[in-house]
Protein backbone atom coordinates (compact mmCIF):
# COMPACT_ATOMS: atom_id res chain seq x y z
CA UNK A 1 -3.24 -13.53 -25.84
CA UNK A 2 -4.97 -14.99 -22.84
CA UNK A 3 -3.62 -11.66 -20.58
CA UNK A 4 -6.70 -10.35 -21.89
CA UNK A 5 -9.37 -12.06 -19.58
CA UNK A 6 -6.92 -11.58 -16.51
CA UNK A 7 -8.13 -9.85 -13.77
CA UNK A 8 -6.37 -11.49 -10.59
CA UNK A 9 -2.79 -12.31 -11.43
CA UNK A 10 -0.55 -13.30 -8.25
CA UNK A 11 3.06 -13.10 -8.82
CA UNK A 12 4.08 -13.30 -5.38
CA UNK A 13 7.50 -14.97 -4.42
CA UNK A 14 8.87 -15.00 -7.86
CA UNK A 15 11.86 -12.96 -6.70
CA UNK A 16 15.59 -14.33 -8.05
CA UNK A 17 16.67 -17.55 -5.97
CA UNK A 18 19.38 -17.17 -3.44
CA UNK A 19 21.16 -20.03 -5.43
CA UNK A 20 20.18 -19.95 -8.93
CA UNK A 21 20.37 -23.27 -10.13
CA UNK A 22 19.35 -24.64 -13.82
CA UNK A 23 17.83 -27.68 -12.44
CA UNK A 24 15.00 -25.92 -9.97
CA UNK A 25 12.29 -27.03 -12.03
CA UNK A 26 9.97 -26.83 -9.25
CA UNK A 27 9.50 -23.37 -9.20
CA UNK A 28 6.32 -22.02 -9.72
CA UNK A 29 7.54 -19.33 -11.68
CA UNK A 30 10.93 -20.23 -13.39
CA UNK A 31 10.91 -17.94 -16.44
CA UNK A 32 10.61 -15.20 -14.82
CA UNK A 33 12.57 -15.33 -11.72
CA UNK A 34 15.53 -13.39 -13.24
CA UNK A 35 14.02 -10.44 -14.74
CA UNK A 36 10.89 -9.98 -12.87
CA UNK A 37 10.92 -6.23 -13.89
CA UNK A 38 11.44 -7.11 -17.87
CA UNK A 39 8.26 -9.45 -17.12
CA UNK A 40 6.03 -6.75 -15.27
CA UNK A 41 7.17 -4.02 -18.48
CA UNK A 42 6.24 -7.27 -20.89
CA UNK A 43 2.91 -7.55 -19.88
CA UNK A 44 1.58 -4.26 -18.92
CA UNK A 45 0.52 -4.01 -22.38
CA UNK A 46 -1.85 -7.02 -22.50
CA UNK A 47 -3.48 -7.03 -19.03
CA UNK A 48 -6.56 -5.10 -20.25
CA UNK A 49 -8.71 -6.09 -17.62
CA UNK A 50 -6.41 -6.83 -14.51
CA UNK A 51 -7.87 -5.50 -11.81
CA UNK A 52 -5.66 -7.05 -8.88
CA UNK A 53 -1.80 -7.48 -9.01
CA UNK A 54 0.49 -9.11 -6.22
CA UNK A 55 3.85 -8.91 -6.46
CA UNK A 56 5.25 -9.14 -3.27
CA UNK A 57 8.64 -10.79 -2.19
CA UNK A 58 9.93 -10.55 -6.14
CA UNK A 59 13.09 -8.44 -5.07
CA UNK A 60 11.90 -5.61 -6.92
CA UNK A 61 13.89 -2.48 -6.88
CA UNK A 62 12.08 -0.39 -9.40
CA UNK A 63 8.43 -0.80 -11.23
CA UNK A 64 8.79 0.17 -14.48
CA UNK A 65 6.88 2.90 -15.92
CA UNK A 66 4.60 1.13 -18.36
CA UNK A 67 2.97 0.09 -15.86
CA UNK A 68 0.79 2.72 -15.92
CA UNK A 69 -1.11 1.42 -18.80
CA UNK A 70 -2.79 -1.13 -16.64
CA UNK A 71 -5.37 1.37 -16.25
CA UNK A 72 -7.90 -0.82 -14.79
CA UNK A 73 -5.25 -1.55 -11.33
CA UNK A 74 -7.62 -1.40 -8.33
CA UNK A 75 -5.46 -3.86 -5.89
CA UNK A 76 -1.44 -3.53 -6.40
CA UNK A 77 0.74 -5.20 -3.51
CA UNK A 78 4.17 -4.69 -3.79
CA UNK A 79 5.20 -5.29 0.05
CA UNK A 80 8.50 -6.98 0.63
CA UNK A 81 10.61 -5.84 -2.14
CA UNK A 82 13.91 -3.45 -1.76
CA UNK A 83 11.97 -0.23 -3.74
CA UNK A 84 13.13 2.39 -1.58
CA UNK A 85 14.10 4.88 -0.82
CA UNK A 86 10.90 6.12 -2.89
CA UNK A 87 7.82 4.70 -4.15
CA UNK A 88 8.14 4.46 -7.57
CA UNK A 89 6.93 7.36 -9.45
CA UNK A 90 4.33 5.02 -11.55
CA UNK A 91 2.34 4.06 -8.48
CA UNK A 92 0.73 7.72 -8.15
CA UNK A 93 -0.40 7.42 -12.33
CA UNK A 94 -2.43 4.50 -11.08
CA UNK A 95 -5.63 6.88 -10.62
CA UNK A 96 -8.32 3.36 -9.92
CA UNK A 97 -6.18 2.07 -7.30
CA UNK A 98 -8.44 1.22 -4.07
CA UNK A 99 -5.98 -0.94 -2.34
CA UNK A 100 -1.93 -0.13 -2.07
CA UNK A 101 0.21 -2.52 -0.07
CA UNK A 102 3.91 -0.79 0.61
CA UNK A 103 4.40 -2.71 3.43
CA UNK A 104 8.54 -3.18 4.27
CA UNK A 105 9.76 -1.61 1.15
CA UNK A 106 12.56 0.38 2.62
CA UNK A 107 10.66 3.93 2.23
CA UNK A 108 12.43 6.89 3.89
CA UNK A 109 11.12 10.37 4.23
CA UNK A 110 7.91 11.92 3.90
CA UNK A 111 5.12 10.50 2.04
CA UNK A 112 5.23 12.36 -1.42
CA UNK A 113 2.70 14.89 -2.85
CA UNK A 114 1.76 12.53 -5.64
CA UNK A 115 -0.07 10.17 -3.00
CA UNK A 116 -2.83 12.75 -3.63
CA UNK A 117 -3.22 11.53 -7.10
CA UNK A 118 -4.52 8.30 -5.61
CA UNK A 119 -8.26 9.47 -5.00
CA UNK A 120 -9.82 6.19 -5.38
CA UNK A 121 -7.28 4.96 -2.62
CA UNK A 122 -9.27 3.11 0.70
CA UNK A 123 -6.81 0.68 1.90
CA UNK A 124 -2.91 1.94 2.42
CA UNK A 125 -0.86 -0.18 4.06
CA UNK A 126 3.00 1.38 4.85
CA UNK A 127 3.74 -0.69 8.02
CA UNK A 128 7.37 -1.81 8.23
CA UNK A 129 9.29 1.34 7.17
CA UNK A 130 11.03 2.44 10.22
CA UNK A 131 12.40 5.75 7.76
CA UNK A 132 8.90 6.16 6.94
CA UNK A 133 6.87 9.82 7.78
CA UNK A 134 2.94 10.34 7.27
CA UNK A 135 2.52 13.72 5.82
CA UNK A 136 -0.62 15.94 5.41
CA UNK A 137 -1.27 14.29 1.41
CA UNK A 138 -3.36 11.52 3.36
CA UNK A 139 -5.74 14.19 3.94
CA UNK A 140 -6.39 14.62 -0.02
CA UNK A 141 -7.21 11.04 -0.32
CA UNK A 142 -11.31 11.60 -0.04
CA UNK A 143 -12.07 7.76 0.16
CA UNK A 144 -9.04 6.28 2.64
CA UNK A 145 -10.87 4.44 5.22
CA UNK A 146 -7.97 2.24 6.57
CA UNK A 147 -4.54 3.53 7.21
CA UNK A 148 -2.15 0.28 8.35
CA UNK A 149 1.54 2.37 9.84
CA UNK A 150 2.61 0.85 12.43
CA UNK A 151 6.73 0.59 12.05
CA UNK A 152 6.85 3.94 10.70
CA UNK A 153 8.39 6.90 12.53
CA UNK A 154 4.70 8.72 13.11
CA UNK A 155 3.74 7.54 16.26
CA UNK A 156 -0.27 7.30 17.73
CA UNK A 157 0.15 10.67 19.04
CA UNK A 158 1.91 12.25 15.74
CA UNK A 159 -1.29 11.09 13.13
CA UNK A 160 -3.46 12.22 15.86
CA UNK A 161 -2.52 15.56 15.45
CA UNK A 162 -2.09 15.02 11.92
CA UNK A 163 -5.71 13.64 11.90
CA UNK A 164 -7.49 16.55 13.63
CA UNK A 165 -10.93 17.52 14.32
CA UNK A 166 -11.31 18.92 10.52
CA UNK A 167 -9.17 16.14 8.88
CA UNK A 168 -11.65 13.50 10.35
CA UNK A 169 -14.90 15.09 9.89
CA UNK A 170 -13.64 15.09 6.27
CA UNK A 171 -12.72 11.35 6.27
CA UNK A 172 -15.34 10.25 8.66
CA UNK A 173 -14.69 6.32 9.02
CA UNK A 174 -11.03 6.70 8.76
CA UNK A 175 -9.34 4.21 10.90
CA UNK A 176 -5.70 4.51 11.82
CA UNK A 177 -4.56 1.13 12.44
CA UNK A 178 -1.27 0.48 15.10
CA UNK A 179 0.04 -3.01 16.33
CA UNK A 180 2.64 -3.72 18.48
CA UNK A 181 3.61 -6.52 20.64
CA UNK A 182 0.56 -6.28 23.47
CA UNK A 183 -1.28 -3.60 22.19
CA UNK A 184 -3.21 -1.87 19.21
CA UNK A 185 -5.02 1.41 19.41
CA UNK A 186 -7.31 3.13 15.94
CA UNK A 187 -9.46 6.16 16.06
CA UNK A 188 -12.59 5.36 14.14
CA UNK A 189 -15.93 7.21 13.50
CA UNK A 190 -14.61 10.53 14.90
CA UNK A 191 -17.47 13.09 12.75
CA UNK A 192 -20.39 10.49 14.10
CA UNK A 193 -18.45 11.23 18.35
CA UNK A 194 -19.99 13.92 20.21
CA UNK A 195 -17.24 17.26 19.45
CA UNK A 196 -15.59 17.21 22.77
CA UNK A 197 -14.69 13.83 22.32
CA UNK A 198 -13.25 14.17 18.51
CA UNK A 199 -11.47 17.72 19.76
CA UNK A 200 -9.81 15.22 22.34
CA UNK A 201 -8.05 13.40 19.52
CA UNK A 202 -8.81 10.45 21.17
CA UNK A 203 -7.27 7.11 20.64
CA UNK A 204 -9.49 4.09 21.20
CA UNK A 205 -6.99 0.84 22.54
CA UNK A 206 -10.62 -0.82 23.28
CA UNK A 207 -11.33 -1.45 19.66
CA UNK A 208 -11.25 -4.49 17.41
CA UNK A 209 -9.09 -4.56 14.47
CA UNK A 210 -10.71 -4.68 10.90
CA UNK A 211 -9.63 -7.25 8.30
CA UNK A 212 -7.21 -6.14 6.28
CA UNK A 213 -8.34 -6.32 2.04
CA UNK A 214 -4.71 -7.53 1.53
């Protein structure tokens, strides 16, 4: 079928209507708006070459487990979907993924040890789970450059700690990215600072945000 030449397929908003009704023919998605799960287990056969999937606002709950036989993932966004309390277990088998988007998807707890599967990962993006903790995986994630958390219950001053002299010298152009209301603050470039200012754990309000991939 034509899922073979996909590589960009965006699926977003094709969560179940709050009204179902048989005559909302202007949906851009109507097949599939009751079983978006049956539709992502469908076709993780035939996307041999999708590279990027969005699939946010769908009212997910669960991604089911074939879905690890898109092997050629890089870009998954599943923000805005009711998948807590845990990211489903699938996500970590997706070894090529560069960019995750978990963004308000109820998590609670500690980030789970299979995050360090993900060593491809640059771009994580777990704003908007207020039940949410950072844990010391991140640091087995060799390529993260751009950590977006702000909502979650690790504060600034919690992933600095977390994000010590050693941890950063390891990941040297790891950002952590906060926004709130007035104010933003990232560390950035910490192995290429002078030591006394990386052993100060410094948090740098003055800086620009980057573009987020997503």
């Amino acid at each position: 079928g034509v899922g073979r030449f996909v590589t960009v397929l965006d699926l977003s908003h094709c969560g179940p209507p709050s009204s179902p009704s048989p005559s909302s023919s202007s949906s851009s998605c109507p097949e599939r708006e009751w079983g978006m799960e049956e539709e992502l287990r469908r076709m993780s056969g035939e996307m041999k070459v999708l590279r990027t999937l969005m699939v946010g606002h769908c009212g997910l709950r669960d991604l089911p487990k074939e879905m690890k036989e898109m092997s050629t993932l890089e870009v998954l966004d599943v923000g805005h979907n009711p998948l807590g309390p845990r990211v489903p277990e699938v996500v970590w088998e997706m070894s090529r993924l560069q960019s995750l988007n978990l963004q308000s998807t109820s998590l609670v707890g500690p980030l789970p040890p299979g995050l360090s599967s993900l060593t491809s990962l640059r771009h994580l993006v777990v704003l908007g789970n207020p039940l949410l903790t950072l844990s010391p995986h991140l640091l087995l994630l060799p390529r993260l450059t751009h950590l977006h958390a702000w909502g979650t219950q690790s504060g600034p001053n919690q992933l600095a700690q977390l994000f010590d002299e050693h941890a950063i010298t390891r990941i040297p152009s790891l950002a952590l990215i906060f926004t709130h209301a007035h104010a933003h603050a990232r560390t950035r470039s910490f192995a290429n600072q002078p030591s006394s200012i990386r052993s100060s754990r410094r948090i740098d309000s003055n800086l620009p945000l980057p573009p987020s991939s997503l």
